[in-house]
C-alpha atoms as a PDB file:
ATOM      1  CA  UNK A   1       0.000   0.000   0.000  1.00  0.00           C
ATOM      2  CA  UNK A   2       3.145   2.264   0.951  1.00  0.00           C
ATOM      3  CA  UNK A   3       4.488   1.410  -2.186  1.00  0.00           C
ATOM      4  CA  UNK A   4       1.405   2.539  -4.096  1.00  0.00           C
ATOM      5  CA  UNK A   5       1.223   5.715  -2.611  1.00  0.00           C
ATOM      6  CA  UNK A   6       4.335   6.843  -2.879  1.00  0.00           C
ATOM      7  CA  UNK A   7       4.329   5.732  -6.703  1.00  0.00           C
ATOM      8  CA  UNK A   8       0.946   7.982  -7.038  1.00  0.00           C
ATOM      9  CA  UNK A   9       2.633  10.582  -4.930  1.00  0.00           C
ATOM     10  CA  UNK A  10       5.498  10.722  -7.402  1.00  0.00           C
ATOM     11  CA  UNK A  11       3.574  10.960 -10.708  1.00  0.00           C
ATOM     12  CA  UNK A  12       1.543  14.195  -9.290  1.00  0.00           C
ATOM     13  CA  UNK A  13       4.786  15.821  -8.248  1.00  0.00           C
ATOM     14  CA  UNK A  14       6.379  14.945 -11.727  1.00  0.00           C
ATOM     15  CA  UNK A  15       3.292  16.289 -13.485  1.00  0.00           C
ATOM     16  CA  UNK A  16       2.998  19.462 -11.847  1.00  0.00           C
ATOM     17  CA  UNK A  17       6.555  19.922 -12.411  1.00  0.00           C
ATOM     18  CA  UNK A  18       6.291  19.304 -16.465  1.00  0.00           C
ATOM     19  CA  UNK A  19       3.454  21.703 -16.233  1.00  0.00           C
ATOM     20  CA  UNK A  20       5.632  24.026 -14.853  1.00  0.00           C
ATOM     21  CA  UNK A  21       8.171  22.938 -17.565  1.00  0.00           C
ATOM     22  CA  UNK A  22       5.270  23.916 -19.748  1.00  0.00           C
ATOM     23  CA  UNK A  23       4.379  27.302 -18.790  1.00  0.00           C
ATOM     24  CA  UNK A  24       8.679  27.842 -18.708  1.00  0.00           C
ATOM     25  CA  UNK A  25       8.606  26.455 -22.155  1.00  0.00           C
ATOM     26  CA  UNK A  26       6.300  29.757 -23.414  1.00  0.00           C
ATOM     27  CA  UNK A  27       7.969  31.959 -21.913  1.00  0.00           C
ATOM     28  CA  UNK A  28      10.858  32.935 -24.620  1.00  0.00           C
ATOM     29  CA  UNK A  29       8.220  31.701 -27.354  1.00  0.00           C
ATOM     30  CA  UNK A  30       6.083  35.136 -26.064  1.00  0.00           C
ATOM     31  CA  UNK A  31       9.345  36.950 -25.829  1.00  0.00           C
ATOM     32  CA  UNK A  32       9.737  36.168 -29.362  1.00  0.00           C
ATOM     33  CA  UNK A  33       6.469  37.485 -30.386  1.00  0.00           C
ATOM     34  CA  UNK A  34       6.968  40.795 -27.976  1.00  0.00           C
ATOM     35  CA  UNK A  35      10.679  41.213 -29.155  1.00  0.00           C
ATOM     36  CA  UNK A  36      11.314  39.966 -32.096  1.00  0.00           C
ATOM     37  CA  UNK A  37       7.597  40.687 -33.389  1.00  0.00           C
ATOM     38  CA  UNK A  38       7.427  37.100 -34.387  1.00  0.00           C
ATOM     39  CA  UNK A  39       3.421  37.279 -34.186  1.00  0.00           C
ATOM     40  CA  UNK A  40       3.608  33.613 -36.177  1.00  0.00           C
ATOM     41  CA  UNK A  41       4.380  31.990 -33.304  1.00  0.00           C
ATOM     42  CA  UNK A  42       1.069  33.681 -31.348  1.00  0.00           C
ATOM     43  CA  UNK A  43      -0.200  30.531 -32.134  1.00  0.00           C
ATOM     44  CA  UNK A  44       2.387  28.605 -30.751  1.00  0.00           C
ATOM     45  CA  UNK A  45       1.731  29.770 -27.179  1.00  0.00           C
ATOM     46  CA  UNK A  46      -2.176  29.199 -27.092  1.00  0.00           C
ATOM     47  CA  UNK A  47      -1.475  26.021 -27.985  1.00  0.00           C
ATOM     48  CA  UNK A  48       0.949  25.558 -24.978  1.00  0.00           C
ATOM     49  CA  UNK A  49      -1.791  27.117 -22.861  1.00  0.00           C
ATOM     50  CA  UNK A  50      -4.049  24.464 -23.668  1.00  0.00           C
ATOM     51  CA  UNK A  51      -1.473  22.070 -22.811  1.00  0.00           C
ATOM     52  CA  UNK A  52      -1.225  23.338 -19.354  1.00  0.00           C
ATOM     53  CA  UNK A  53      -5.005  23.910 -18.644  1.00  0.00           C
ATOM     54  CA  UNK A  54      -5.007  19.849 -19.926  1.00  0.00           C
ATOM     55  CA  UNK A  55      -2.391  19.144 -17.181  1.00  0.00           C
ATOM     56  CA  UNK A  56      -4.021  20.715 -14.464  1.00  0.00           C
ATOM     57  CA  UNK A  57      -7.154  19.032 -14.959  1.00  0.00           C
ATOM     58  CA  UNK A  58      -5.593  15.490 -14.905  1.00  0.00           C
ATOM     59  CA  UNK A  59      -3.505  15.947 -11.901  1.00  0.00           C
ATOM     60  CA  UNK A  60      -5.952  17.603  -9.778  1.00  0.00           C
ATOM     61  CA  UNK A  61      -8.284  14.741 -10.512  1.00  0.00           C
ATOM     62  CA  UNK A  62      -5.177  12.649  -9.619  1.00  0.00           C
ATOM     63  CA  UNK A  63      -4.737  14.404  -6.592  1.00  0.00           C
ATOM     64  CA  UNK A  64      -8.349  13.660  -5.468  1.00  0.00           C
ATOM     65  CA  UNK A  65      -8.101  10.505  -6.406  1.00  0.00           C
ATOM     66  CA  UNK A  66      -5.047  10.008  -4.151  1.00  0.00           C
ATOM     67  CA  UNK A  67      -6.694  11.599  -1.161  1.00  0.00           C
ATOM     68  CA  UNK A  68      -9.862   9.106  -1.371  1.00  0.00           C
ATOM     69  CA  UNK A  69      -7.652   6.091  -1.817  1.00  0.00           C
ATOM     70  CA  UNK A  70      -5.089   6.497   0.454  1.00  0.00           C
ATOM     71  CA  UNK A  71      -6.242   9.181   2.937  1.00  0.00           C
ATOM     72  CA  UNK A  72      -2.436  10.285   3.284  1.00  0.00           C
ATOM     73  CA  UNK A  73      -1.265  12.072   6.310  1.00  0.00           C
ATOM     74  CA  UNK A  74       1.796  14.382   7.336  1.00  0.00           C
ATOM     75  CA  UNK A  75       3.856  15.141   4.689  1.00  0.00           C
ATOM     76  CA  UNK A  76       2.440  13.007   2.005  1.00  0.00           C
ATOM     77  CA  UNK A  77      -0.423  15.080   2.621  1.00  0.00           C
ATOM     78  CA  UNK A  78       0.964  18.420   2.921  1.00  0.00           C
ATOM     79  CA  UNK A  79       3.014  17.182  -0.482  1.00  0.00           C
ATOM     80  CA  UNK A  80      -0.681  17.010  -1.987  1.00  0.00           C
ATOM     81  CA  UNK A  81      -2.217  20.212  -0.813  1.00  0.00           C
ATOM     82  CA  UNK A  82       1.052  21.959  -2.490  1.00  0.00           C
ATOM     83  CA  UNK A  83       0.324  20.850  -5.889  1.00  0.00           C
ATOM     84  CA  UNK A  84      -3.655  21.240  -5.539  1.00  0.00           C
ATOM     85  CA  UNK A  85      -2.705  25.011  -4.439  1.00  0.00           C
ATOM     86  CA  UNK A  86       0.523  25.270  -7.073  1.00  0.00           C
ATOM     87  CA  UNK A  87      -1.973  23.803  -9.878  1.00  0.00           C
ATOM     88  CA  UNK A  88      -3.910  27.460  -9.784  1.00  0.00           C
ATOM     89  CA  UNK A  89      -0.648  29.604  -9.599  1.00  0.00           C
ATOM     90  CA  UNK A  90       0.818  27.652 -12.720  1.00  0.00           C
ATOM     91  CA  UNK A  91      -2.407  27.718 -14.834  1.00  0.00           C
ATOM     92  CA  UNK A  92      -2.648  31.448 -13.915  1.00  0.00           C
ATOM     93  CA  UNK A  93       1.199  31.816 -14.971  1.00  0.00           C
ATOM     94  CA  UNK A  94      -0.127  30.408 -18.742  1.00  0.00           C
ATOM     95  CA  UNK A  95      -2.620  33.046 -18.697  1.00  0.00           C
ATOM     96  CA  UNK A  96      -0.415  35.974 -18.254  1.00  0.00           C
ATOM     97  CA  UNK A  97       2.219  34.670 -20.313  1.00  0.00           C
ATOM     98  CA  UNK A  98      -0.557  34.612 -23.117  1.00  0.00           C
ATOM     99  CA  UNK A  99      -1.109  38.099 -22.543  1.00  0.00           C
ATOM    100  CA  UNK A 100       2.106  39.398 -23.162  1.00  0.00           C
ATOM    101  CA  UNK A 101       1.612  37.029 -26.467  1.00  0.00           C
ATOM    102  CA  UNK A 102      -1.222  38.534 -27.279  1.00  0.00           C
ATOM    103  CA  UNK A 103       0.078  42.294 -26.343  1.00  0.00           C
ATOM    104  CA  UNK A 104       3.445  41.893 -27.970  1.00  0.00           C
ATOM    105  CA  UNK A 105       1.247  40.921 -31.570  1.00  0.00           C
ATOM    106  CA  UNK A 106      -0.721  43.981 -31.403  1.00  0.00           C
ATOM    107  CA  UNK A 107       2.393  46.470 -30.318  1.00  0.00           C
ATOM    108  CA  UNK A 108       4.064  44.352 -33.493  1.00  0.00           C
ATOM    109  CA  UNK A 109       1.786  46.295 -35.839  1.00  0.00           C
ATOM    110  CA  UNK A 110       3.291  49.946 -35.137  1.00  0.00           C
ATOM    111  CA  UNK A 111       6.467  51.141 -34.548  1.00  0.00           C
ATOM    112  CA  UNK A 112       8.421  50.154 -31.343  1.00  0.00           C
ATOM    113  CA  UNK A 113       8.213  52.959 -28.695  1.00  0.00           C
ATOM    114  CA  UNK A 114      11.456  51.982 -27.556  1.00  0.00           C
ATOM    115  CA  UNK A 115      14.072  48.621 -27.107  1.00  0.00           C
ATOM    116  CA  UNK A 116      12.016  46.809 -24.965  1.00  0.00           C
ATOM    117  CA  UNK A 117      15.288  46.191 -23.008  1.00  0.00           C
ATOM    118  CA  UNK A 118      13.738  45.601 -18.908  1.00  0.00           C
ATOM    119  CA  UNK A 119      10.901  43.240 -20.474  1.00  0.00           C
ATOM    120  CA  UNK A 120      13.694  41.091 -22.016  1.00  0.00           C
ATOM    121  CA  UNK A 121      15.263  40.937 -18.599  1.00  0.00           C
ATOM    122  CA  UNK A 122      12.010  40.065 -16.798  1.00  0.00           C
ATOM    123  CA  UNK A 123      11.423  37.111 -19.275  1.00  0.00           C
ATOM    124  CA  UNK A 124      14.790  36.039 -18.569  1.00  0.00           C
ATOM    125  CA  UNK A 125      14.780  36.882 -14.942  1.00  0.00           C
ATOM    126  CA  UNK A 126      11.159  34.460 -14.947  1.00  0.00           C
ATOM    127  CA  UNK A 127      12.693  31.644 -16.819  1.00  0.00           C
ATOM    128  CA  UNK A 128      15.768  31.590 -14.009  1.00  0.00           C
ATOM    129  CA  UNK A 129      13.478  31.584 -11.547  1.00  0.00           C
ATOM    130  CA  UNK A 130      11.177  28.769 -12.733  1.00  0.00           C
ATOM    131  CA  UNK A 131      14.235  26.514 -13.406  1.00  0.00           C
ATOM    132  CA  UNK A 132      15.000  26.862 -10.070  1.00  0.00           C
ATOM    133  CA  UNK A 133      11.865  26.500  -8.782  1.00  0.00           C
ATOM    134  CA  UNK A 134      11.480  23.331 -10.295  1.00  0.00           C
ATOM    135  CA  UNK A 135      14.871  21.912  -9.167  1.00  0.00           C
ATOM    136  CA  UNK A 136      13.614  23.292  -5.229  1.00  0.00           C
ATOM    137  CA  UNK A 137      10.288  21.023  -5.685  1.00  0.00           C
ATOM    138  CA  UNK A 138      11.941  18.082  -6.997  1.00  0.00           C
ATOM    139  CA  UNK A 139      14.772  18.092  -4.639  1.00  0.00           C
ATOM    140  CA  UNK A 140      12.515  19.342  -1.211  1.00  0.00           C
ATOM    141  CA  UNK A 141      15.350  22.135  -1.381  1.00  0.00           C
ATOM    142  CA  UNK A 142      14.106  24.858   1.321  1.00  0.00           C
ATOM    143  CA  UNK A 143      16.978  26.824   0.960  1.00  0.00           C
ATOM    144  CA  UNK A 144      16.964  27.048  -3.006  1.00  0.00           C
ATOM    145  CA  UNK A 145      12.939  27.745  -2.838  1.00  0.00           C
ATOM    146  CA  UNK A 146      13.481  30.726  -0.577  1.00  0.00           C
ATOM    147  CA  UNK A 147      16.393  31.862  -3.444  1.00  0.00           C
ATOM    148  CA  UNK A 148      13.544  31.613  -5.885  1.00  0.00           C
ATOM    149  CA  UNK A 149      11.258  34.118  -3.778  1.00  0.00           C
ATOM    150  CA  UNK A 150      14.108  36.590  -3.422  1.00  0.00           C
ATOM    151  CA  UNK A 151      14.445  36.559  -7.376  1.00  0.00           C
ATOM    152  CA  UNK A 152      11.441  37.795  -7.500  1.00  0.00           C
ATOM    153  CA  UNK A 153      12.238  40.849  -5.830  1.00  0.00           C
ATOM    154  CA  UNK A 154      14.553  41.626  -9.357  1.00  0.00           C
ATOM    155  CA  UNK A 155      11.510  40.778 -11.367  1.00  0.00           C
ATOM    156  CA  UNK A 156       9.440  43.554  -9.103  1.00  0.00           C
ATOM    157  CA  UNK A 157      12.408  46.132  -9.508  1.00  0.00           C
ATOM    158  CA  UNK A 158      12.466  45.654 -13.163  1.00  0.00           C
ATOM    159  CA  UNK A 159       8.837  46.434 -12.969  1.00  0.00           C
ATOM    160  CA  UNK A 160       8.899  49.209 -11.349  1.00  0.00           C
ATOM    161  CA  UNK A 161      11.775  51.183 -13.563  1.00  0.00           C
ATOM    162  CA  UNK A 162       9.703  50.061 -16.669  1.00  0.00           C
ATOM    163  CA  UNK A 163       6.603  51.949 -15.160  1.00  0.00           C
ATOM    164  CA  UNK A 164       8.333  54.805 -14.737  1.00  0.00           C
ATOM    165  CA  UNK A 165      10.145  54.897 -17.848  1.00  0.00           C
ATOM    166  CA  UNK A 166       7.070  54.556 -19.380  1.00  0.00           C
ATOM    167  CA  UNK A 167       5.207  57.619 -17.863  1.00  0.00           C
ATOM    168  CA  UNK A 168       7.668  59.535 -18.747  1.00  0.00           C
ATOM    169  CA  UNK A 169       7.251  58.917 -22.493  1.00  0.00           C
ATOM    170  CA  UNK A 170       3.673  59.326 -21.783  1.00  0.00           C
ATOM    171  CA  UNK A 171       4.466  63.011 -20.428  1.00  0.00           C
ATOM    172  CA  UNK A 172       6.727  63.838 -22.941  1.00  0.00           C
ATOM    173  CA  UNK A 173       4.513  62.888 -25.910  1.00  0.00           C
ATOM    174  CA  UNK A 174       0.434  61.974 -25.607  1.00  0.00           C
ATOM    175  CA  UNK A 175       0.519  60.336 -28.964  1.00  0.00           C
ATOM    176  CA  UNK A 176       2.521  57.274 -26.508  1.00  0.00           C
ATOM    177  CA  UNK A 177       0.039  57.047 -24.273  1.00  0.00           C
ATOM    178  CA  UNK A 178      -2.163  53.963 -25.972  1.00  0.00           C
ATOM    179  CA  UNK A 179       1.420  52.297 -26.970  1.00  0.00           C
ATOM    180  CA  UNK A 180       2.659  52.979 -23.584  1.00  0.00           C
ATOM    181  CA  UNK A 181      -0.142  51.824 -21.637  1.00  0.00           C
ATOM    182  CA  UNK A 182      -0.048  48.571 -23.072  1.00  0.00           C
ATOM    183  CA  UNK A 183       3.484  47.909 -22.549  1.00  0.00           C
ATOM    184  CA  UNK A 184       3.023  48.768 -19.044  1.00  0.00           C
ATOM    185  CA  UNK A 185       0.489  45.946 -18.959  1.00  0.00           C
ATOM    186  CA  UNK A 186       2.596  43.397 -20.473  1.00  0.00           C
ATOM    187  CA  UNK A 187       5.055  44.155 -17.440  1.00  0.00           C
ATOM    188  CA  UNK A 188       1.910  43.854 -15.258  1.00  0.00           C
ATOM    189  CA  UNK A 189       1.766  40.518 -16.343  1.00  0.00           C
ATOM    190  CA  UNK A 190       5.066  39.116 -16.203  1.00  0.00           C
ATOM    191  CA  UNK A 191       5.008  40.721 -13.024  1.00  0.00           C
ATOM    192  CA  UNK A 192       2.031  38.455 -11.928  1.00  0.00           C
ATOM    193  CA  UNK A 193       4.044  35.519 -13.015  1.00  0.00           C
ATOM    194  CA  UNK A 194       6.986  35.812 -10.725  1.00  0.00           C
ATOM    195  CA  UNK A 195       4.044  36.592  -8.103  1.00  0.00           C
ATOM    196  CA  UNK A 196       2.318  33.117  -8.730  1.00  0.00           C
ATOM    197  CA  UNK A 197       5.862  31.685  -8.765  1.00  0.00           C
ATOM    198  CA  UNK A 198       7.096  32.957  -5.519  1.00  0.00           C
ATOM    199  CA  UNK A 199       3.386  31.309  -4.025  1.00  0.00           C
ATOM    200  CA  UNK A 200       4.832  28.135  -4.967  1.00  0.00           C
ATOM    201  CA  UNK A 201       8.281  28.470  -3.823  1.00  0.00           C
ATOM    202  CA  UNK A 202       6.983  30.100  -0.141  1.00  0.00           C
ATOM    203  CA  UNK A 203       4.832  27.008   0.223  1.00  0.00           C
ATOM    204  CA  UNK A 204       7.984  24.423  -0.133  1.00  0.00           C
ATOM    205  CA  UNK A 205       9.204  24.859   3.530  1.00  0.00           C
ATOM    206  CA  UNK A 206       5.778  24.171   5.043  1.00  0.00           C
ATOM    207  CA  UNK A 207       5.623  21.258   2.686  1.00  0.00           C
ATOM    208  CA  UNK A 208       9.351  19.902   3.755  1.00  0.00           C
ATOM    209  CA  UNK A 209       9.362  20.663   7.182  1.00  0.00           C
ATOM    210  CA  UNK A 210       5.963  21.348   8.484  1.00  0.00           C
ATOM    211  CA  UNK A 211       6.554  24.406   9.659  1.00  0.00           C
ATOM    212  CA  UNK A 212       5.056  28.115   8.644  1.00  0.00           C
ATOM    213  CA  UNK A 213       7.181  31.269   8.401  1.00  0.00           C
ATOM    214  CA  UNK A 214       7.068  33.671  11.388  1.00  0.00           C
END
């Protein structure tokens, strides 16, 4: 029965993790679209979505599934409520992602306001962080998940300066204002990303050791 469990237990951790791979995976393919103004590849990143939103129905209804079978307890369990929790955060990480897709094809069809220089270092910055993530889930790494939350305080920063670089374009010339509005929502979104990542990587002690912060 142990055995079982912990076989179950294994494939729901390794399935939330390759839908995290997933969500990592569009991450440069929208950065291609909103830098490169590869709008072709739009397409390429809905159908990643879908991918993910396939994923998290099948492991939540793993999930359950464990839960009436076995009716694990301690950390098996706590392992459980972290991907039923994480499952949200990741398919919410698609969704932005998509955005910025979606944004960077419709800024494609004018004239750049500027090098979109911060953004590219946010969708970096993300993709760091989600590698690491991943490696803090699969190897119950505390230490490395906290690393993960204090990356996102670059991704924040990043957000910030783009903000204000943005209103000052805005000030300097109203004819920006639609252009710049809608880069400052692209940040908005890959700013929501490493938000839904640190979640995760805050819920990782609790899950390792039992205990809460504070």
């Amino acid at each position: 029965m142990r055995e079982a469990l912990e076989n179950d237990l294994r494939a729901v951790l390794n399935g939330a993790l390759n839908m995290l791979g997933t969500v990592e995976r569009m991450l440069p393919v929208a950065g291609d679209v909103l830098l490169r103004e590869n709008v072709e590849r739009l397409g390429e990143v809905k159908a990643l979505d879908r991918e993910v939103d396939a994923q998290e129905a099948q492991i939540e209804a793993e999930c359950l599934r464990i839960i009436a079978l076995h009716q694990p307890v301690a950390r098996d369990l706590r392992m459980v409520a972290l991907i039923l929790k994480s499952l949200s955060d990741i398919e919410r990480m698609g969704d932005y992602v998509v955005h910025v897709a979606e944004d960077g094809a419709e800024l494609a069809q004018a004239p750049a306001l500027k090098r979109y220089v911060n953004l590219a270092r946010m969708l970096d910055r993300l993709g760091e962080m989600s590698q690491n993530l991943r490696t803090a889930i699969a190897d119950r790494d505390v230490t490395r998940a906290e690393a993960t939350v204090q990356m996102d305080d670059e991704v924040d920063d990043l957000y910030e300066q783009i903000q204000r670089e943005l209103v000052t374009y805005m000030l300097e010339d109203p004819r920006n204002i639609s252009k710049a509005l809608m880069l400052m929502r692209v940040g908005r979104s890959l700013e929501r990303v490493g938000d839904h990542m640190e979640n995760i990587a805050e819920r990782v002690r609790y899950w390792v050791t039992g205990q809460r912060e504070g």
